[in-house]
PDB file of N, CA and C in Angstrom:
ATOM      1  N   UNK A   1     190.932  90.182 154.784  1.00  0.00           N
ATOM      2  CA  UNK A   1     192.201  90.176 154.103  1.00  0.00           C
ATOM      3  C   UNK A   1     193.369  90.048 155.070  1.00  0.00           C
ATOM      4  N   UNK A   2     193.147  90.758 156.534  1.00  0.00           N
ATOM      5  CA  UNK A   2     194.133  90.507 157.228  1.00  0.00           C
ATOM      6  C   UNK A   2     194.519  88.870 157.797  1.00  0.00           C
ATOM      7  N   UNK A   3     193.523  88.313 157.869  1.00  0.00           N
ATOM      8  CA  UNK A   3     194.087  86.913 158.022  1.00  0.00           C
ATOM      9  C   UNK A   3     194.217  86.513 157.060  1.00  0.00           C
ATOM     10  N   UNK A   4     193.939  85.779 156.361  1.00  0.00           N
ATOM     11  CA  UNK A   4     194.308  85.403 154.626  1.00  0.00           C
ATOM     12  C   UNK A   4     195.937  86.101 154.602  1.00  0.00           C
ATOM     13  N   UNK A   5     196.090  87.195 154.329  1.00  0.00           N
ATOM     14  CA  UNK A   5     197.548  87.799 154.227  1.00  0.00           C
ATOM     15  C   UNK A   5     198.219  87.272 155.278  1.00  0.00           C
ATOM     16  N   UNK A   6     197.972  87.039 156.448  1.00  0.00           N
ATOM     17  CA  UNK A   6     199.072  86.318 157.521  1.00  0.00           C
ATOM     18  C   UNK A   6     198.813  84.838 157.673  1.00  0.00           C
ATOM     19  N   UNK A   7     198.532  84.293 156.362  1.00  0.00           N
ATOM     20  CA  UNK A   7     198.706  82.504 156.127  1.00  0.00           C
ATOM     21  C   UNK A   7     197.564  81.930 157.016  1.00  0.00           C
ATOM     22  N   UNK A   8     196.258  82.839 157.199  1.00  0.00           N
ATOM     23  CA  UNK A   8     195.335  81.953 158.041  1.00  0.00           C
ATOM     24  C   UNK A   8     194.030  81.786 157.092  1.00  0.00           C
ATOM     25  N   UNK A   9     193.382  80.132 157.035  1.00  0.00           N
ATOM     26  CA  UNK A   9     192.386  80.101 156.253  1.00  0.00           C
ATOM     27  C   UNK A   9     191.376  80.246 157.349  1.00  0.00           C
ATOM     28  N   UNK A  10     189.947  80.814 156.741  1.00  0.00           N
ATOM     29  CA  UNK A  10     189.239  80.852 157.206  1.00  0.00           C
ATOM     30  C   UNK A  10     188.307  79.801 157.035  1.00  0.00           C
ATOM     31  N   UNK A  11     188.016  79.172 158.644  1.00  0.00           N
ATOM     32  CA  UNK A  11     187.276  77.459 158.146  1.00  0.00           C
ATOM     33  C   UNK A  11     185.210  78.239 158.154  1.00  0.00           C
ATOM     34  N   UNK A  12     184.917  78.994 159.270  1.00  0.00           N
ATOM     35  CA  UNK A  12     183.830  78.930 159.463  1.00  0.00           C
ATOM     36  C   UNK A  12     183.208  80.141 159.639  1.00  0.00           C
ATOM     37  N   UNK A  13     182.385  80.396 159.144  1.00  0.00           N
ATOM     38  CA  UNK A  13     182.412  82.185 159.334  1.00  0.00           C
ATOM     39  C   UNK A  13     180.523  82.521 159.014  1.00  0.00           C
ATOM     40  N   UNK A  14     179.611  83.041 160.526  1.00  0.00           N
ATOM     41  CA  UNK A  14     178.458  83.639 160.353  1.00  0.00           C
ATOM     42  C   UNK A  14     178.283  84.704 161.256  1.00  0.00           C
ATOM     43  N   UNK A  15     177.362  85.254 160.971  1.00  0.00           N
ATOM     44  CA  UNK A  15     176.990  85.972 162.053  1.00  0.00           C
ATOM     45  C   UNK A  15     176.050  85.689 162.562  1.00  0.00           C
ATOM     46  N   UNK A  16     175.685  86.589 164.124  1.00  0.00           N
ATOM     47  CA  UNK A  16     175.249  86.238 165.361  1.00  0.00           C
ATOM     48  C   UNK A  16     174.197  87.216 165.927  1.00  0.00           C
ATOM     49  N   UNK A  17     173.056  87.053 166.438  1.00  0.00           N
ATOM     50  CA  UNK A  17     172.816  88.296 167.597  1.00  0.00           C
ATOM     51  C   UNK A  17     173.101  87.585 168.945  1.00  0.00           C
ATOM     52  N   UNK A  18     173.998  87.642 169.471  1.00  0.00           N
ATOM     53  CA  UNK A  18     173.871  87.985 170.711  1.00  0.00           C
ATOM     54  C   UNK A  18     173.163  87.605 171.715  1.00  0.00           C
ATOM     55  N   UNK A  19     172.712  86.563 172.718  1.00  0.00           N
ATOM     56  CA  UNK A  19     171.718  86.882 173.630  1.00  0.00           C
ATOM     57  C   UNK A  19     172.477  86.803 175.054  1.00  0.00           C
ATOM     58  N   UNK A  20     171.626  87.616 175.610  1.00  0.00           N
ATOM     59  CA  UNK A  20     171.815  87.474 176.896  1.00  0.00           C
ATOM     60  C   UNK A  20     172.795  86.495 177.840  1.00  0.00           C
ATOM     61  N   UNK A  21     172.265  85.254 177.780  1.00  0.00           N
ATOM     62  CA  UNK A  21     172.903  83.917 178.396  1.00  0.00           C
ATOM     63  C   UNK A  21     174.264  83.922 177.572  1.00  0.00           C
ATOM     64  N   UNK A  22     174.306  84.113 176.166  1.00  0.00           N
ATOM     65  CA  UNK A  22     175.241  83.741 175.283  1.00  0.00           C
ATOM     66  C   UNK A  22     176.755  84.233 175.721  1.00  0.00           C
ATOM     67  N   UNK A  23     176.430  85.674 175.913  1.00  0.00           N
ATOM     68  CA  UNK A  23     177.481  87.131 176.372  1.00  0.00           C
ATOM     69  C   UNK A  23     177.791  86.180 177.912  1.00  0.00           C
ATOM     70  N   UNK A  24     176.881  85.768 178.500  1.00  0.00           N
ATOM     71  CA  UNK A  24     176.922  85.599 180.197  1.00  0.00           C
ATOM     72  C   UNK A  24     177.918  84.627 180.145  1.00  0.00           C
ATOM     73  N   UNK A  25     177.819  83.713 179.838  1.00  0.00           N
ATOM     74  CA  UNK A  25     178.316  82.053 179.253  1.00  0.00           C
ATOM     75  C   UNK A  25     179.707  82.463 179.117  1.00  0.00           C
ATOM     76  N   UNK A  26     180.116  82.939 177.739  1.00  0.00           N
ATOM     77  CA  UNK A  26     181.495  83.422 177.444  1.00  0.00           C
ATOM     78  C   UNK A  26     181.799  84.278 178.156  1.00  0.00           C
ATOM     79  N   UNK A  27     181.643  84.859 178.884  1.00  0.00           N
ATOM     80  CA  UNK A  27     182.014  85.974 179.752  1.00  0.00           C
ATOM     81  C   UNK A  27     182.377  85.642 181.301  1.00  0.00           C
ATOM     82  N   UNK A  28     181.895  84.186 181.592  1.00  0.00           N
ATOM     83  CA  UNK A  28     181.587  83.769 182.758  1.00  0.00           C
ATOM     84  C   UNK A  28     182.667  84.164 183.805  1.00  0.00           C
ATOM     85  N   UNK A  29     183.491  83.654 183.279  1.00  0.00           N
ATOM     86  CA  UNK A  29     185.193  84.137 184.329  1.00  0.00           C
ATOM     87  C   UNK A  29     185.304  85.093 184.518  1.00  0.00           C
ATOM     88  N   UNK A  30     184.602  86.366 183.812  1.00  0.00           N
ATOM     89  CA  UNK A  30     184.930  87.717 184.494  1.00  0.00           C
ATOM     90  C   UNK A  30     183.739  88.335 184.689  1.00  0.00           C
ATOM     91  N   UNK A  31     182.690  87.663 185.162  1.00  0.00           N
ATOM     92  CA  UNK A  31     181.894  88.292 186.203  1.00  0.00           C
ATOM     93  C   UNK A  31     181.934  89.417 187.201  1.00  0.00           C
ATOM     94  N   UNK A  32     183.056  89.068 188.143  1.00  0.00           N
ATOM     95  CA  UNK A  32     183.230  89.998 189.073  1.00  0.00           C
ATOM     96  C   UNK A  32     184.259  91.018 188.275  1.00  0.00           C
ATOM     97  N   UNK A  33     184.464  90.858 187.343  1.00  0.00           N
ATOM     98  CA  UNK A  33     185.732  92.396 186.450  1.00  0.00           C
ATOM     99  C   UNK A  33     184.850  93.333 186.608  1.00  0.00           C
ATOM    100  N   UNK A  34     185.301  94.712 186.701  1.00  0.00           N
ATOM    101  CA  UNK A  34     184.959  95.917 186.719  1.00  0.00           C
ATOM    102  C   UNK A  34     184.751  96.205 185.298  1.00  0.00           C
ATOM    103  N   UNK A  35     184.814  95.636 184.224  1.00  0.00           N
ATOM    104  CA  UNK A  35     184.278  95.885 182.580  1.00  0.00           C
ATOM    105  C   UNK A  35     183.144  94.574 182.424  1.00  0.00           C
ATOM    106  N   UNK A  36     182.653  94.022 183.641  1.00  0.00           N
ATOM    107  CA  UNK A  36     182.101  93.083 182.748  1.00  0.00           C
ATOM    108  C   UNK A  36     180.452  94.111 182.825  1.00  0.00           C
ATOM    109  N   UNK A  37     180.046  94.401 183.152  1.00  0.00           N
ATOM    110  CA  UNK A  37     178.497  95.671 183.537  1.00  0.00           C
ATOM    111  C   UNK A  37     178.443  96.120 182.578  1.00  0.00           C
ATOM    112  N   UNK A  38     179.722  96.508 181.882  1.00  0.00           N
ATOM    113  CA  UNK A  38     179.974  97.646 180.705  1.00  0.00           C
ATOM    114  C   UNK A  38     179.837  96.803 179.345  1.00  0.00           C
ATOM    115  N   UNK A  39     180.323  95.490 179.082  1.00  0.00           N
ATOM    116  CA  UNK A  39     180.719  95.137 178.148  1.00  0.00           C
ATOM    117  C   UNK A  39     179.155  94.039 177.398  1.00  0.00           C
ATOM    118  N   UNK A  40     178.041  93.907 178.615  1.00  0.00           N
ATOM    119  CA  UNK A  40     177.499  93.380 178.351  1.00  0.00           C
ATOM    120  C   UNK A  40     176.151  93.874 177.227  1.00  0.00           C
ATOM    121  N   UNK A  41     175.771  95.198 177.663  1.00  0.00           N
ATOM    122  CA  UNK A  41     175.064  95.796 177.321  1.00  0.00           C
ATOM    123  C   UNK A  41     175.549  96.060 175.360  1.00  0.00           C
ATOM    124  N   UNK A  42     176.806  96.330 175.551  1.00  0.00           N
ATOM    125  CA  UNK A  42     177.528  96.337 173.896  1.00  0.00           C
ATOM    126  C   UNK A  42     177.120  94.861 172.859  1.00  0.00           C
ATOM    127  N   UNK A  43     177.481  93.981 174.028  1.00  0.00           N
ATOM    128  CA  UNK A  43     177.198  93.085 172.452  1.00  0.00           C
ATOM    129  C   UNK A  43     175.636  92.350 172.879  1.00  0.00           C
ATOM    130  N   UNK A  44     175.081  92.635 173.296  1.00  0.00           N
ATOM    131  CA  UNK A  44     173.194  92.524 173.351  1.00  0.00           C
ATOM    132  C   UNK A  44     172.758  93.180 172.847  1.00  0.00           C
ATOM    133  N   UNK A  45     172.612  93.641 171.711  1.00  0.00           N
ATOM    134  CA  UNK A  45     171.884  94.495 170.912  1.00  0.00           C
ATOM    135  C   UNK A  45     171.530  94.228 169.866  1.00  0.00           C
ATOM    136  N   UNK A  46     170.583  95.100 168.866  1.00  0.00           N
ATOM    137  CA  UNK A  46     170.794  94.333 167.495  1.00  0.00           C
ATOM    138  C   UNK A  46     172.040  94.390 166.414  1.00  0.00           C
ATOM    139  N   UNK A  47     172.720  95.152 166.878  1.00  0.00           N
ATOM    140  CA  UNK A  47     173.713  94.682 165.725  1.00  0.00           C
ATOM    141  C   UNK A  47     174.462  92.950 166.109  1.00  0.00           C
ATOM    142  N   UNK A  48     174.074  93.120 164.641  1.00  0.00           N
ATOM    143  CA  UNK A  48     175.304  91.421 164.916  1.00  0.00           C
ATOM    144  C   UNK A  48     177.046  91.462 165.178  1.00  0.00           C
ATOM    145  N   UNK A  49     177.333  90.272 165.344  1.00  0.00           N
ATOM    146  CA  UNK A  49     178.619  89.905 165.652  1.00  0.00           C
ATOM    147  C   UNK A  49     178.943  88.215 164.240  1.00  0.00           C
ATOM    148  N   UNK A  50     180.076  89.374 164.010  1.00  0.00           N
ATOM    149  CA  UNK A  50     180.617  88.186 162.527  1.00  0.00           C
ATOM    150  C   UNK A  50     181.534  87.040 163.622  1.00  0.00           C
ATOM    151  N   UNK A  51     181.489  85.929 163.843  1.00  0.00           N
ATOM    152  CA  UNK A  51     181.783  84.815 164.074  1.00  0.00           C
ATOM    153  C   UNK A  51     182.539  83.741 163.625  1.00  0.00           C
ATOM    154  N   UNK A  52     183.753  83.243 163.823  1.00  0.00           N
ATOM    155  CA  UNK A  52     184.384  82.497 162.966  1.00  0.00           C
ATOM    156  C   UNK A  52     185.156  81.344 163.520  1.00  0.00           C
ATOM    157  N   UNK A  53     185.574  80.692 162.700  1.00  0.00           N
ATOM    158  CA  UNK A  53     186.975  79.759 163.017  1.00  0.00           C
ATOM    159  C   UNK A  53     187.800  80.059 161.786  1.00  0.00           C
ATOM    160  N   UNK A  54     188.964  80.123 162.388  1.00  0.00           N
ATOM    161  CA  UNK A  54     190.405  80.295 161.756  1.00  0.00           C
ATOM    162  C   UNK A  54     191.604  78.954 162.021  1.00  0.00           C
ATOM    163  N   UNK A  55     192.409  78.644 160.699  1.00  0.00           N
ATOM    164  CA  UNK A  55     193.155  77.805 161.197  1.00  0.00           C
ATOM    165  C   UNK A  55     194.322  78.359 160.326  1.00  0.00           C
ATOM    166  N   UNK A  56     195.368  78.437 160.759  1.00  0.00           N
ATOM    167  CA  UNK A  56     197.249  78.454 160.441  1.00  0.00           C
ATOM    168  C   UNK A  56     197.456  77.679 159.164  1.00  0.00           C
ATOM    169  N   UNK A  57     197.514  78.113 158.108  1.00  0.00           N
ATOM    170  CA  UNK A  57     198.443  77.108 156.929  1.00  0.00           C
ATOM    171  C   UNK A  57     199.440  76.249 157.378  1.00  0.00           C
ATOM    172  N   UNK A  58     200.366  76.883 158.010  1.00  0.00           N
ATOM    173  CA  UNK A  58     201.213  76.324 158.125  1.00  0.00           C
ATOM    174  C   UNK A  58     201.785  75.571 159.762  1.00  0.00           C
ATOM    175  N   UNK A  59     201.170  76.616 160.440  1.00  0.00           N
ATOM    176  CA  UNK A  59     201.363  75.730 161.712  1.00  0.00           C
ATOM    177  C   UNK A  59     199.824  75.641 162.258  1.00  0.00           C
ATOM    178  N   UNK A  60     198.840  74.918 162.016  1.00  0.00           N
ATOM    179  CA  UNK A  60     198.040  74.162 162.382  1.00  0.00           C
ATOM    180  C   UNK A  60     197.798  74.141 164.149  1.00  0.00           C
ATOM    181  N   UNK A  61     198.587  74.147 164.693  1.00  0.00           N
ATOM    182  CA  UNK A  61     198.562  73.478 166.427  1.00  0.00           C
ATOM    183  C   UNK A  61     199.005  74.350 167.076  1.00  0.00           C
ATOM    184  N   UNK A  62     199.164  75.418 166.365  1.00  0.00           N
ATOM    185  CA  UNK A  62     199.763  76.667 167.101  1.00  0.00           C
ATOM    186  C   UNK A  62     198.947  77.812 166.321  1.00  0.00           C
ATOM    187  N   UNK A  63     197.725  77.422 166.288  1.00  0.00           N
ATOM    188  CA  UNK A  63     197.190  78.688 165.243  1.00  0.00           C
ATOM    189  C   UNK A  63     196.245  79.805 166.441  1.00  0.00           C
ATOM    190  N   UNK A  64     196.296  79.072 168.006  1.00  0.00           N
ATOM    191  CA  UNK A  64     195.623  79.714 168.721  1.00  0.00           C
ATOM    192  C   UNK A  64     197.041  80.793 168.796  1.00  0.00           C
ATOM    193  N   UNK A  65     198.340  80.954 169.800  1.00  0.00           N
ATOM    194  CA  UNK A  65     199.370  81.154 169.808  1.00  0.00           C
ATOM    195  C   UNK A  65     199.260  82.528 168.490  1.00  0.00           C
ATOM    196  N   UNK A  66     199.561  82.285 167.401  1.00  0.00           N
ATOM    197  CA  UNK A  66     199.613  82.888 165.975  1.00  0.00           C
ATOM    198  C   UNK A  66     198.022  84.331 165.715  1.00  0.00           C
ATOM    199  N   UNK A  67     197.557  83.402 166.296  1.00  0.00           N
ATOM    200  CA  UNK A  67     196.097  84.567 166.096  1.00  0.00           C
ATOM    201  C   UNK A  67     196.128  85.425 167.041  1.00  0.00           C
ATOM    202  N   UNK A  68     195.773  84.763 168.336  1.00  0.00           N
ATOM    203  CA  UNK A  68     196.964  86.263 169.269  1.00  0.00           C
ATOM    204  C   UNK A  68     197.713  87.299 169.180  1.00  0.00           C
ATOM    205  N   UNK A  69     198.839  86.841 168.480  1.00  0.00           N
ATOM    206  CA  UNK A  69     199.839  87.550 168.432  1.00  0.00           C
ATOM    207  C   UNK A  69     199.168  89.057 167.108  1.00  0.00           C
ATOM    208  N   UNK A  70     198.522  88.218 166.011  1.00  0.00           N
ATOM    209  CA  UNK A  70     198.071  89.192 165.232  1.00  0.00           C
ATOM    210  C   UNK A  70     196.929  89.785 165.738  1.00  0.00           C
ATOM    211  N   UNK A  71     195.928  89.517 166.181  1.00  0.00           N
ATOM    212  CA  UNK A  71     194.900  89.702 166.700  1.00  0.00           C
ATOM    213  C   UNK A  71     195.563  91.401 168.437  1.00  0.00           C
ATOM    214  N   UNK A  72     196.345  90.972 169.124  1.00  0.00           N
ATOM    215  CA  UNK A  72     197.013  92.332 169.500  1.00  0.00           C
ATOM    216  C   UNK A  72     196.323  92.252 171.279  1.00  0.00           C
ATOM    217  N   UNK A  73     197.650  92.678 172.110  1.00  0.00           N
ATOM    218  CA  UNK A  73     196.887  92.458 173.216  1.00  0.00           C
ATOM    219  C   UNK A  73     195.536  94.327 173.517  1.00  0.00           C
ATOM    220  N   UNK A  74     194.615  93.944 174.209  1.00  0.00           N
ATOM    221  CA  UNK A  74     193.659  94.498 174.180  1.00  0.00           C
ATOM    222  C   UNK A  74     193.765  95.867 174.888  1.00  0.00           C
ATOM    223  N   UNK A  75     195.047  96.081 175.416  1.00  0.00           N
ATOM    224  CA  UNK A  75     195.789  97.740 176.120  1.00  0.00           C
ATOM    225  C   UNK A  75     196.708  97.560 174.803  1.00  0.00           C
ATOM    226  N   UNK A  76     197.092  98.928 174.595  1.00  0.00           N
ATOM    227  CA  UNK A  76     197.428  99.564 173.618  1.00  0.00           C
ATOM    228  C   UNK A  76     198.129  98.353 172.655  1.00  0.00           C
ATOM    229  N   UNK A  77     197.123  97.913 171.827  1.00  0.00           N
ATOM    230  CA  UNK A  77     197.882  97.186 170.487  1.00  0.00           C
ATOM    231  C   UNK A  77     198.542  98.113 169.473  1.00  0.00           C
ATOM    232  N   UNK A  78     199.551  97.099 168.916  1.00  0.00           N
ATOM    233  CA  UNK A  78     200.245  97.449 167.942  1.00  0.00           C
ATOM    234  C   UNK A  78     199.420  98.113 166.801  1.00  0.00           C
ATOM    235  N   UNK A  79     200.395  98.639 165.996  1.00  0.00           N
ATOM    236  CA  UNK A  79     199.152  99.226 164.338  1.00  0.00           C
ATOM    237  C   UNK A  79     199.555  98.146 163.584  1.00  0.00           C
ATOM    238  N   UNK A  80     200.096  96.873 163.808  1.00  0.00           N
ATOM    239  CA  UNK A  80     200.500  95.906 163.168  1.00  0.00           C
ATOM    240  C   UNK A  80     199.298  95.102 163.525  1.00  0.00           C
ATOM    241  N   UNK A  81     198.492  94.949 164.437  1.00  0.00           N
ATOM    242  CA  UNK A  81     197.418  94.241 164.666  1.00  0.00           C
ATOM    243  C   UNK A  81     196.376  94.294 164.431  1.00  0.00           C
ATOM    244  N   UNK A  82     195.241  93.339 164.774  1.00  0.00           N
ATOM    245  CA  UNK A  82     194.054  93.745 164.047  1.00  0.00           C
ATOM    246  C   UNK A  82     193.362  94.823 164.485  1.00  0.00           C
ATOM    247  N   UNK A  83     193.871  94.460 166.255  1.00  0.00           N
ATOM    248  CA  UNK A  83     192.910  95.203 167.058  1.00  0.00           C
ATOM    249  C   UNK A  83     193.437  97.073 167.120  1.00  0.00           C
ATOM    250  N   UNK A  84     195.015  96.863 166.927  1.00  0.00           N
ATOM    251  CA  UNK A  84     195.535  98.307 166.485  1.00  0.00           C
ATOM    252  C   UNK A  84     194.891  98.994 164.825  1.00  0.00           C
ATOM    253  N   UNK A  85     194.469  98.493 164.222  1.00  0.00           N
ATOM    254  CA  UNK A  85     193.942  98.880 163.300  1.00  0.00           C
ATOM    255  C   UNK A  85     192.634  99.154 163.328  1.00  0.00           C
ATOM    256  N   UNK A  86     191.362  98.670 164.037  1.00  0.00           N
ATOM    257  CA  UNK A  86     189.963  98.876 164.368  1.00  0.00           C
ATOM    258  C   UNK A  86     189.836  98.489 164.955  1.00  0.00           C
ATOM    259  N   UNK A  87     190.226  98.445 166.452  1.00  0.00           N
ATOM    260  CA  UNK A  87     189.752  99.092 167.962  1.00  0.00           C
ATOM    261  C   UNK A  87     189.671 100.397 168.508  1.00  0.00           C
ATOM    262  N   UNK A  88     188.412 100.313 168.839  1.00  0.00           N
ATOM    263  CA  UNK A  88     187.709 101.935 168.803  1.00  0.00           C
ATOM    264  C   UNK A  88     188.783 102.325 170.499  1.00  0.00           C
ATOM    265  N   UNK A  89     188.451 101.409 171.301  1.00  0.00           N
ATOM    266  CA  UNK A  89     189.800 101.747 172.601  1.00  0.00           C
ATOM    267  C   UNK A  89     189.431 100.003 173.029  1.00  0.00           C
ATOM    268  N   UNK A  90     190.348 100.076 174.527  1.00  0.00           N
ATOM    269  CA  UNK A  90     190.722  98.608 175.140  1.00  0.00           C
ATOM    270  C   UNK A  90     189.477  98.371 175.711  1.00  0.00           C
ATOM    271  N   UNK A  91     188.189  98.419 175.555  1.00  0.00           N
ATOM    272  CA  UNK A  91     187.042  98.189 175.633  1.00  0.00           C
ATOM    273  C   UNK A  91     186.189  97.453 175.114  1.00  0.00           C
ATOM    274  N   UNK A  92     186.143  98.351 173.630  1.00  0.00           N
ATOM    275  CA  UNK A  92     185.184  98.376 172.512  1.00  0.00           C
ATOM    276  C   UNK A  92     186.568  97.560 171.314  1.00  0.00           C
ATOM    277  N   UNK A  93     187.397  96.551 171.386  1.00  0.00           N
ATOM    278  CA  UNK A  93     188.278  96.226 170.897  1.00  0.00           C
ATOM    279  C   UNK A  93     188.289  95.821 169.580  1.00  0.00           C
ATOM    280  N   UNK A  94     186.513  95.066 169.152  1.00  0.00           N
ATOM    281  CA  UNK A  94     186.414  94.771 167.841  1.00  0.00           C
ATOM    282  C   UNK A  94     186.787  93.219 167.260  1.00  0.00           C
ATOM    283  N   UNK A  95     187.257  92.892 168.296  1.00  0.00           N
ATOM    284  CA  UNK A  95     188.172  91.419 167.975  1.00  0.00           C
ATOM    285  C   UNK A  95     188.309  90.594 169.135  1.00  0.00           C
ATOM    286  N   UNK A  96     188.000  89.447 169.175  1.00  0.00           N
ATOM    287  CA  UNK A  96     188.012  88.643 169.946  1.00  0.00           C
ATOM    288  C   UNK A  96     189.029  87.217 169.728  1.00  0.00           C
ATOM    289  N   UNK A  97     190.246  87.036 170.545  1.00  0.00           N
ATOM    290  CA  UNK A  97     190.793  85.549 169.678  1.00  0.00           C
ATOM    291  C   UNK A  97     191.142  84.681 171.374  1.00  0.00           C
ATOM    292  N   UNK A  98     190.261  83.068 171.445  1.00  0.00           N
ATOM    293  CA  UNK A  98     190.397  82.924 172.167  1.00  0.00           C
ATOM    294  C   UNK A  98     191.743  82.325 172.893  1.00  0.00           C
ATOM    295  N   UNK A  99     192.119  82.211 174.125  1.00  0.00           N
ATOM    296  CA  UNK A  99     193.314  82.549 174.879  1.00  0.00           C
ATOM    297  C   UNK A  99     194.026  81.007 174.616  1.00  0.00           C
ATOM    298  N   UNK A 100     193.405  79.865 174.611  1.00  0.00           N
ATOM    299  CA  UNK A 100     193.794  78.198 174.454  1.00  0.00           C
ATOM    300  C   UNK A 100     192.933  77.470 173.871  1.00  0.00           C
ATOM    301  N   UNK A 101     193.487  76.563 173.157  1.00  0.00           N
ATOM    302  CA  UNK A 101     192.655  76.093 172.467  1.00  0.00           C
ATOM    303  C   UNK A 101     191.490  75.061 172.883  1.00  0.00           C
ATOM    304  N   UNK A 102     191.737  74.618 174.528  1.00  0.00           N
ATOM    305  CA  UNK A 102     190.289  74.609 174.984  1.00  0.00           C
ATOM    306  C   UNK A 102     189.174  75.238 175.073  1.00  0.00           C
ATOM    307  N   UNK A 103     189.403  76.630 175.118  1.00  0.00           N
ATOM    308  CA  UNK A 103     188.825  77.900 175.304  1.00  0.00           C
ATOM    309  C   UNK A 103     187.956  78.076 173.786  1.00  0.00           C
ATOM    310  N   UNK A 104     189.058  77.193 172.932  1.00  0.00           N
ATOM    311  CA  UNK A 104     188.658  77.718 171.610  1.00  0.00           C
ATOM    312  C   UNK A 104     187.469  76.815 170.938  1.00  0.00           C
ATOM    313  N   UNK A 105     188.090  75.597 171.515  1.00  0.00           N
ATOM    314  CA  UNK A 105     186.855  74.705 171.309  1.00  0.00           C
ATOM    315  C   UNK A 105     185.277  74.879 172.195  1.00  0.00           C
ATOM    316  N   UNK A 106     185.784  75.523 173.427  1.00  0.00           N
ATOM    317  CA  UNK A 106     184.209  75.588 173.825  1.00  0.00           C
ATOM    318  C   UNK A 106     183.710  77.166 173.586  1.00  0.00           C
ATOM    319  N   UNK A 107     183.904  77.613 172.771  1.00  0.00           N
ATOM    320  CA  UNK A 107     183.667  79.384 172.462  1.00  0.00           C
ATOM    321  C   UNK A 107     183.438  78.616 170.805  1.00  0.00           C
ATOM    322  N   UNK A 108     183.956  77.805 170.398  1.00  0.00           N
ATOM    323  CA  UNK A 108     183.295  77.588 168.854  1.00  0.00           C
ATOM    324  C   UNK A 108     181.521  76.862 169.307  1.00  0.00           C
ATOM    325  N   UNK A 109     181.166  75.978 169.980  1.00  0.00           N
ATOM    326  CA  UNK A 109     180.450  74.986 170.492  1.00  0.00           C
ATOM    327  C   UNK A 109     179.094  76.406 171.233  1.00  0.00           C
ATOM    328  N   UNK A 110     179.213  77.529 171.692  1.00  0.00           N
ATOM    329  CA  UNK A 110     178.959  78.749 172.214  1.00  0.00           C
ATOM    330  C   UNK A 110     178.008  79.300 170.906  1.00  0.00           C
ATOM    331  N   UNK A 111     179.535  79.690 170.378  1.00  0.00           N
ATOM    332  CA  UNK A 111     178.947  81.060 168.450  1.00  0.00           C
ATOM    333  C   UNK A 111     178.633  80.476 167.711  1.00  0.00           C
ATOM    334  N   UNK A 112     179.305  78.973 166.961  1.00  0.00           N
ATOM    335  CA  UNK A 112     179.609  78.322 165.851  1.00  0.00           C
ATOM    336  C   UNK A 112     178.204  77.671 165.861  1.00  0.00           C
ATOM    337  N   UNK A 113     177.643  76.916 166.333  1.00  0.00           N
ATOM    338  CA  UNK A 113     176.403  75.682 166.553  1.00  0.00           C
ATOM    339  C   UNK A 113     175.215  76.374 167.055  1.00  0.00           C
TER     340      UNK A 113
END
């Protein structure tokens, strides 16, 4: 409901388990981070991960930009955001929106396919 209410349709939407390579892959750039040890073990498991594409009603080409902003940066988000609303802390955040829309196309090509 929270996207839908902020003018975003939802184009593609499944869920996922997780593997190994999958987490490694998307994660690749922060290898050497001090959360990446921590963060891997969380989404390798059996619970799934709901998966999607989102696009802007109205601004289309700026819907990476727009999802961001609602979506909440990952240290203390807003309660206006998604991630201020069910993020357990800046860890365990609950929400993922990717940073450009190159990013976005190869993170759909990753979950989506």
């Amino acid at each position: 409901m929270i996207l839908e209410n902020s003018n975003f349709k939802i184009m593609e939407l499944r869920s996922v388990n997780p593997t190994l390579s999958m987490v490694v892959e998307h994660y690749a750039e922060h290898v050497d981070k001090d959360y990446f040890v921590d963060i891997v073990p969380t989404l390798v498991d059996n619970d799934p991960c709901i998966v999607g594409t989102v696009i802007h009603r109205d601004f289309s080409e700026n819907t990476v930009f727009f999802l961001r902003q609602l979506t909440g940066p990952y240290k203390d988000p807003g309660k206006e955001t998604i991630r201020g609303h069910f993020a357990m802390n800046c860890r365990y955040n609950s929400f993922h929106s990717s940073d450009s829309q190159i990013n976005a196309v190869q993170e759909r090509k990753l979950w989506i396919y």
